[in-house]
N, C-alpha and C. Protein backbone atom coordinates (compact mmCIF):
# COMPACT_ATOMS: atom_id res chain seq x y z
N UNK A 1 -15.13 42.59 -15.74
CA UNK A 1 -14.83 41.24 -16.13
C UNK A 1 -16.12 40.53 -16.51
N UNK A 2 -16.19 40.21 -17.41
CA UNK A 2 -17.26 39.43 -17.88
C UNK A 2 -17.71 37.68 -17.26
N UNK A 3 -19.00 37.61 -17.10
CA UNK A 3 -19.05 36.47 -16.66
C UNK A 3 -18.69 35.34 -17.03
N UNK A 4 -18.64 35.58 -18.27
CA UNK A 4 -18.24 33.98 -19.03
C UNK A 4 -16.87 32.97 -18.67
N UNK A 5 -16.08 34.18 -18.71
CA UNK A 5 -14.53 33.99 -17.98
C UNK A 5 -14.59 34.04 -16.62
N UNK A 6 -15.58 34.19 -15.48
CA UNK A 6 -15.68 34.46 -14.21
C UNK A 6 -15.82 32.64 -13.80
N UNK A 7 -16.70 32.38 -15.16
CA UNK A 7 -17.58 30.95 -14.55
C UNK A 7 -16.59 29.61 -15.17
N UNK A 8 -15.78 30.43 -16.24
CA UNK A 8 -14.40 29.59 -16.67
C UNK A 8 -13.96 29.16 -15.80
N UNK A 9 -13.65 30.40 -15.15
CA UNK A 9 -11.98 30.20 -13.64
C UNK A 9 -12.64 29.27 -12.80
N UNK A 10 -14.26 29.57 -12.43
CA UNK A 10 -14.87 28.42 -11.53
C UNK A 10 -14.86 27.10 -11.55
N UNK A 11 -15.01 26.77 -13.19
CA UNK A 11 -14.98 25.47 -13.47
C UNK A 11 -13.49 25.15 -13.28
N UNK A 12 -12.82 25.55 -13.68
CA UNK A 12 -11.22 25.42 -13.76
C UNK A 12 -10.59 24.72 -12.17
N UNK A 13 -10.88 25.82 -11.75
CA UNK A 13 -10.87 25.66 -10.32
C UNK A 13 -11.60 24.37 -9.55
N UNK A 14 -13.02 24.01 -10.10
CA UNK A 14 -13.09 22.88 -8.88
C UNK A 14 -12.61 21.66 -9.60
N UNK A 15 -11.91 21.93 -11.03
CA UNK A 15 -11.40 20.51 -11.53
C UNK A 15 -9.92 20.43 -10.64
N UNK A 16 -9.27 21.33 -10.72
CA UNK A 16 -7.95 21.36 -10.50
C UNK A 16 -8.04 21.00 -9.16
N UNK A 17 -9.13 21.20 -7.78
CA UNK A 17 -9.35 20.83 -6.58
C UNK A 17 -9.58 19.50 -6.45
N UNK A 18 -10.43 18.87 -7.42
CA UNK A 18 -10.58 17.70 -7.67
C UNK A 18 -9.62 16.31 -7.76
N UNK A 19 -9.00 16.98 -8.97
CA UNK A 19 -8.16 16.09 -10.11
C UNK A 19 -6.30 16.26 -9.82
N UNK A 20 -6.16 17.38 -9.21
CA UNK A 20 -4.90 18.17 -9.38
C UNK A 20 -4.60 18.66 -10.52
N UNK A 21 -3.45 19.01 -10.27
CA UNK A 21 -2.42 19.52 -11.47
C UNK A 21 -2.27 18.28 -12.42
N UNK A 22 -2.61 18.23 -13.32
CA UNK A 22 -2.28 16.90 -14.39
C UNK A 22 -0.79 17.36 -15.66
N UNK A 23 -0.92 18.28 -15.13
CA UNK A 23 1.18 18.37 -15.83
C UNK A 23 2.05 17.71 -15.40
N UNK A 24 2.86 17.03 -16.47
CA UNK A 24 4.31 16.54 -15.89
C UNK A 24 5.31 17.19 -15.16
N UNK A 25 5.70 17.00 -14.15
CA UNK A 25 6.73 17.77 -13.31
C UNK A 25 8.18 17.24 -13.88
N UNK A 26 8.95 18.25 -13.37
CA UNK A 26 10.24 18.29 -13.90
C UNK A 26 11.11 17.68 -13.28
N UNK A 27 12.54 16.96 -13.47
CA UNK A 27 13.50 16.28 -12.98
C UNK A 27 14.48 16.37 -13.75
N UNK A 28 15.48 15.28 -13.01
CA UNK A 28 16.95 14.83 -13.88
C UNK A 28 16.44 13.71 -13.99
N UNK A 29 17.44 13.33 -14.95
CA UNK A 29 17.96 11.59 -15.08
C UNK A 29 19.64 11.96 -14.96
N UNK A 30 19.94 10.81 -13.43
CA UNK A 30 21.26 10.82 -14.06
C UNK A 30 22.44 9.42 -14.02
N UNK A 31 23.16 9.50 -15.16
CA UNK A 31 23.87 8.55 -15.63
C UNK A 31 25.05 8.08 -14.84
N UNK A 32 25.11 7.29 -14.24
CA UNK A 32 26.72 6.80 -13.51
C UNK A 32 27.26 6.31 -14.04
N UNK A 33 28.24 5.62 -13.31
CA UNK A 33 29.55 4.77 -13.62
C UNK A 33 30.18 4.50 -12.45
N UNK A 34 30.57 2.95 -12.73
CA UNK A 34 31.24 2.71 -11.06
C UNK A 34 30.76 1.97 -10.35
N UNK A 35 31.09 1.53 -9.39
CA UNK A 35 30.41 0.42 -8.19
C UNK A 35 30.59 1.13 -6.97
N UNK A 36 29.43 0.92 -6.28
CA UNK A 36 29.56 1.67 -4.77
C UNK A 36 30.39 1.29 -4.00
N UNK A 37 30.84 1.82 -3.40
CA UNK A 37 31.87 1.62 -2.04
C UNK A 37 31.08 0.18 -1.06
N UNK A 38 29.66 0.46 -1.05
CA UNK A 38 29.27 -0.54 -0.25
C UNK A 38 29.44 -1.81 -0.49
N UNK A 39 29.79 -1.78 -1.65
CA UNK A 39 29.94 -3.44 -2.62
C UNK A 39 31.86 -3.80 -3.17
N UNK A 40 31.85 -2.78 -2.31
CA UNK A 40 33.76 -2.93 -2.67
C UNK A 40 33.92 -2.09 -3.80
N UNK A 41 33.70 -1.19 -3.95
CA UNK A 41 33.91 -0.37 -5.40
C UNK A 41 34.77 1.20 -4.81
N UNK A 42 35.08 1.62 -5.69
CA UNK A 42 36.01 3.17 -5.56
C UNK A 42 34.21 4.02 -5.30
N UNK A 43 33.13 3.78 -5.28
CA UNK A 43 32.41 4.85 -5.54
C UNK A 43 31.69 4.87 -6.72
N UNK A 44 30.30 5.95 -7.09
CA UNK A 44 29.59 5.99 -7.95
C UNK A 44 30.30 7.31 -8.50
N UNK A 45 30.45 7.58 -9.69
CA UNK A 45 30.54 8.98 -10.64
C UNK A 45 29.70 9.11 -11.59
N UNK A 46 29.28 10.28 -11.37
CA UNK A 46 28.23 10.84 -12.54
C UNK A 46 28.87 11.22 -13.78
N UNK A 47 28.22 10.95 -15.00
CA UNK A 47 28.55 11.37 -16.16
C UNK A 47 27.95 11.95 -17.04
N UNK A 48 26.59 12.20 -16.53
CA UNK A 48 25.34 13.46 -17.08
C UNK A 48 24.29 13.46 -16.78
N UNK A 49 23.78 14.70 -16.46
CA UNK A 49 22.95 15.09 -15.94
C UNK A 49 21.89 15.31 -17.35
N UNK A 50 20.61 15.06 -17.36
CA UNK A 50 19.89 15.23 -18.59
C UNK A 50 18.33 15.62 -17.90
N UNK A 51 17.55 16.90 -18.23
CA UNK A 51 16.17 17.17 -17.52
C UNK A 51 15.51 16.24 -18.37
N UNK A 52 14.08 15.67 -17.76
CA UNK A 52 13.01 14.88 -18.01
C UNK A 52 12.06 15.31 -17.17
N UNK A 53 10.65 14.67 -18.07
CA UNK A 53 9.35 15.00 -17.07
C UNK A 53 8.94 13.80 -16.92
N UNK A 54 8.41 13.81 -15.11
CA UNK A 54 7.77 12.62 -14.80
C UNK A 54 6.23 12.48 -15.32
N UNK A 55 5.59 11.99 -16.26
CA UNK A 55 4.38 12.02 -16.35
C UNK A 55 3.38 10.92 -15.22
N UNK A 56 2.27 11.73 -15.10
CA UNK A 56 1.32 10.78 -14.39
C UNK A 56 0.87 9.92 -15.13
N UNK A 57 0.53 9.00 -14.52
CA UNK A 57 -0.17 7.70 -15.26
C UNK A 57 -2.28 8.04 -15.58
N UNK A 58 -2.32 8.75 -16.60
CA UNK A 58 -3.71 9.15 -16.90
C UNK A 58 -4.42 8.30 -17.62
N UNK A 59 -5.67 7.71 -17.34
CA UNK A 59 -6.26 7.42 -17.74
C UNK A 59 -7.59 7.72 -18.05
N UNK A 60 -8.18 7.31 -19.05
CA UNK A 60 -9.39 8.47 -19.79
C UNK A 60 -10.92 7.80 -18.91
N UNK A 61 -11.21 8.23 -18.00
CA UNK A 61 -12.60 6.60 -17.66
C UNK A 61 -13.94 8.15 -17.48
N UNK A 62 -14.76 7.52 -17.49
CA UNK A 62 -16.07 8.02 -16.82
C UNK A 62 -16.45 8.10 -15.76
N UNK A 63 -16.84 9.53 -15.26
CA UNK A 63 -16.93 10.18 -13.97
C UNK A 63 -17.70 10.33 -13.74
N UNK A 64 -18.08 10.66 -12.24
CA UNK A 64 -19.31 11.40 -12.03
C UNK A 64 -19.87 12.49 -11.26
N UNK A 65 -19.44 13.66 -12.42
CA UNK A 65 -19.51 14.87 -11.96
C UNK A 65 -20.73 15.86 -11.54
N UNK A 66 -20.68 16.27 -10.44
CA UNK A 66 -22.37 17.33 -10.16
C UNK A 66 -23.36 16.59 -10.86
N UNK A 67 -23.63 15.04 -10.64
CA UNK A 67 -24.60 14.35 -11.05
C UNK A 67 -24.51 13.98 -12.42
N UNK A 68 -23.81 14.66 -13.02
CA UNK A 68 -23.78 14.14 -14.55
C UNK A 68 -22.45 13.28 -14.88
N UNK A 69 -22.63 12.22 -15.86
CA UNK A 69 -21.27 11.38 -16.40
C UNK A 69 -20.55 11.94 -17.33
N UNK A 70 -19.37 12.14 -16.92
CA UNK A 70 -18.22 13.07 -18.19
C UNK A 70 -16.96 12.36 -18.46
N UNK A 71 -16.64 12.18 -19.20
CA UNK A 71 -15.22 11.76 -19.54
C UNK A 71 -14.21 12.07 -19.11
N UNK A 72 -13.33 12.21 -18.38
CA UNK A 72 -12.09 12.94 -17.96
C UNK A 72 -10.89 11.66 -18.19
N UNK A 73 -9.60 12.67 -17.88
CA UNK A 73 -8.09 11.99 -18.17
C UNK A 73 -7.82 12.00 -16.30
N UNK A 74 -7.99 10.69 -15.97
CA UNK A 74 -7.37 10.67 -14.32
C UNK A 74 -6.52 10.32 -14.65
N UNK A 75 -5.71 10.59 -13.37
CA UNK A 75 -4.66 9.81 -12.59
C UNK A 75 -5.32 8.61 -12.26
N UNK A 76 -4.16 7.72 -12.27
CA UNK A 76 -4.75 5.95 -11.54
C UNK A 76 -4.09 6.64 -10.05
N UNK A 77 -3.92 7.20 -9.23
CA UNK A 77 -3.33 7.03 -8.21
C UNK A 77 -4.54 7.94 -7.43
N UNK A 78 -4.70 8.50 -8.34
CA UNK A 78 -6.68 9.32 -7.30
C UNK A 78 -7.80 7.77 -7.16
N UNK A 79 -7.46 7.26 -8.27
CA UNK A 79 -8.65 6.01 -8.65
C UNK A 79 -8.27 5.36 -7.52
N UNK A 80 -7.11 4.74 -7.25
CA UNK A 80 -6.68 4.02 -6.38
C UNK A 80 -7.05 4.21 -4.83
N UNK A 81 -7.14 5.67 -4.70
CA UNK A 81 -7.19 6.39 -3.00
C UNK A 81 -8.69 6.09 -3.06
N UNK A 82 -9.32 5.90 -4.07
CA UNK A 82 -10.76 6.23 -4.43
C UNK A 82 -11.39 7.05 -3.87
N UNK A 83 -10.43 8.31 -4.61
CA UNK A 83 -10.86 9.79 -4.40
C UNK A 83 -12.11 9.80 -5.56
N UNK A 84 -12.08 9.19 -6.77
CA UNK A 84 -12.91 9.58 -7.74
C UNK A 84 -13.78 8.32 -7.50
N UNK A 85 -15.47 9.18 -8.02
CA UNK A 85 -17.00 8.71 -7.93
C UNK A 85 -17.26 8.07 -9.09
N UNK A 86 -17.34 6.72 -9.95
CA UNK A 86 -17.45 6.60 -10.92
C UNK A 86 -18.84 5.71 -11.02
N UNK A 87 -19.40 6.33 -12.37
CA UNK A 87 -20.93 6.29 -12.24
C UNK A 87 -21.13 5.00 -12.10
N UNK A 88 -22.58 4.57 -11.51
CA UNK A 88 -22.53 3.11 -11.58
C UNK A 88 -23.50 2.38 -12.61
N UNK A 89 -23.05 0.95 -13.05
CA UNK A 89 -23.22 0.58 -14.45
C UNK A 89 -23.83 -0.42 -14.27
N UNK A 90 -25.25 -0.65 -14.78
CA UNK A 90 -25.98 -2.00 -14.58
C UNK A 90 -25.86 -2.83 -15.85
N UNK A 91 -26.39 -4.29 -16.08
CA UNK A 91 -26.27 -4.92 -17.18
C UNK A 91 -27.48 -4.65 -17.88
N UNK A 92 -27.01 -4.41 -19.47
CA UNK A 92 -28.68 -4.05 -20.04
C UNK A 92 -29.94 -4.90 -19.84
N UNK A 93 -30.73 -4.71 -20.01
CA UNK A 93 -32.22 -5.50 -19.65
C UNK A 93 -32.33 -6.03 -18.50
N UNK A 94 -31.82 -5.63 -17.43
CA UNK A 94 -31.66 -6.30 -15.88
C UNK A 94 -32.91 -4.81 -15.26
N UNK A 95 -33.47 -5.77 -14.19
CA UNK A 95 -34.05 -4.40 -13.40
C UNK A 95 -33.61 -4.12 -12.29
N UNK A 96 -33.36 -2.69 -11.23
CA UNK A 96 -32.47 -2.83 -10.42
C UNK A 96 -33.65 -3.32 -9.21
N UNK A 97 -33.08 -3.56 -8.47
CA UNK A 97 -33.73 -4.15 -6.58
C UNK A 97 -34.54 -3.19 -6.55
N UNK A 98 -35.84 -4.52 -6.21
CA UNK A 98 -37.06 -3.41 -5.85
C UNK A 98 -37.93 -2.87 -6.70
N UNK A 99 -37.68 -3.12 -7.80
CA UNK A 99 -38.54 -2.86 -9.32
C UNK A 99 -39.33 -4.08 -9.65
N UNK A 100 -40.41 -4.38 -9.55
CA UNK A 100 -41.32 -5.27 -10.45
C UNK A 100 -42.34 -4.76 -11.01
């Protein structure tokens, strides 16, 4: 096996540890008819079943990966846990604390 593809799967791998799975997962949607029993009704009936994918909510921001800033497609719900490191951004011509 050649290395090139060895150091692929590596990279692959600590994104997917990172970031997760960023594919849409699979579901139904499904259609009723009817009023529930709880509200005085005969009951709910289904009238089709149709597959759909739930997509994540991705957004494209700047990261900060093994020291370097990269672009990636997050999830807002990693951003949120503030699982992800995002580089930090000073105002131009400002000096930071401690510089004269």
């Amino acid at each position: 096996m050649s290395t090139l593809k060895k150091n692929k799967r590596i990279k692959l791998a600590k994104r997917l540890k990172r970031y997760g799975d960023l594919k849409p997962s699979k579901g139904n949607s499904v259609s009723q008819r009817g009023k529930p029993k709880y509200l005085g009704g005969n009951g709910r009936k289904t009238t089709g079943i149709t597959r759909r994918l739930f997509k994540k909510n991705l957004q494209k921001i700047r990261v900060l990966e093994d020291g370097k800033v990269v672009r990636r497609r997050v999830p807002v719900s990693l951003l949120r846990a503030g699982l992800i490191e995002k580089p930090v951004v000073r105002k131009p011509f400002t000096l930071e604390e401690g510089e004269s």
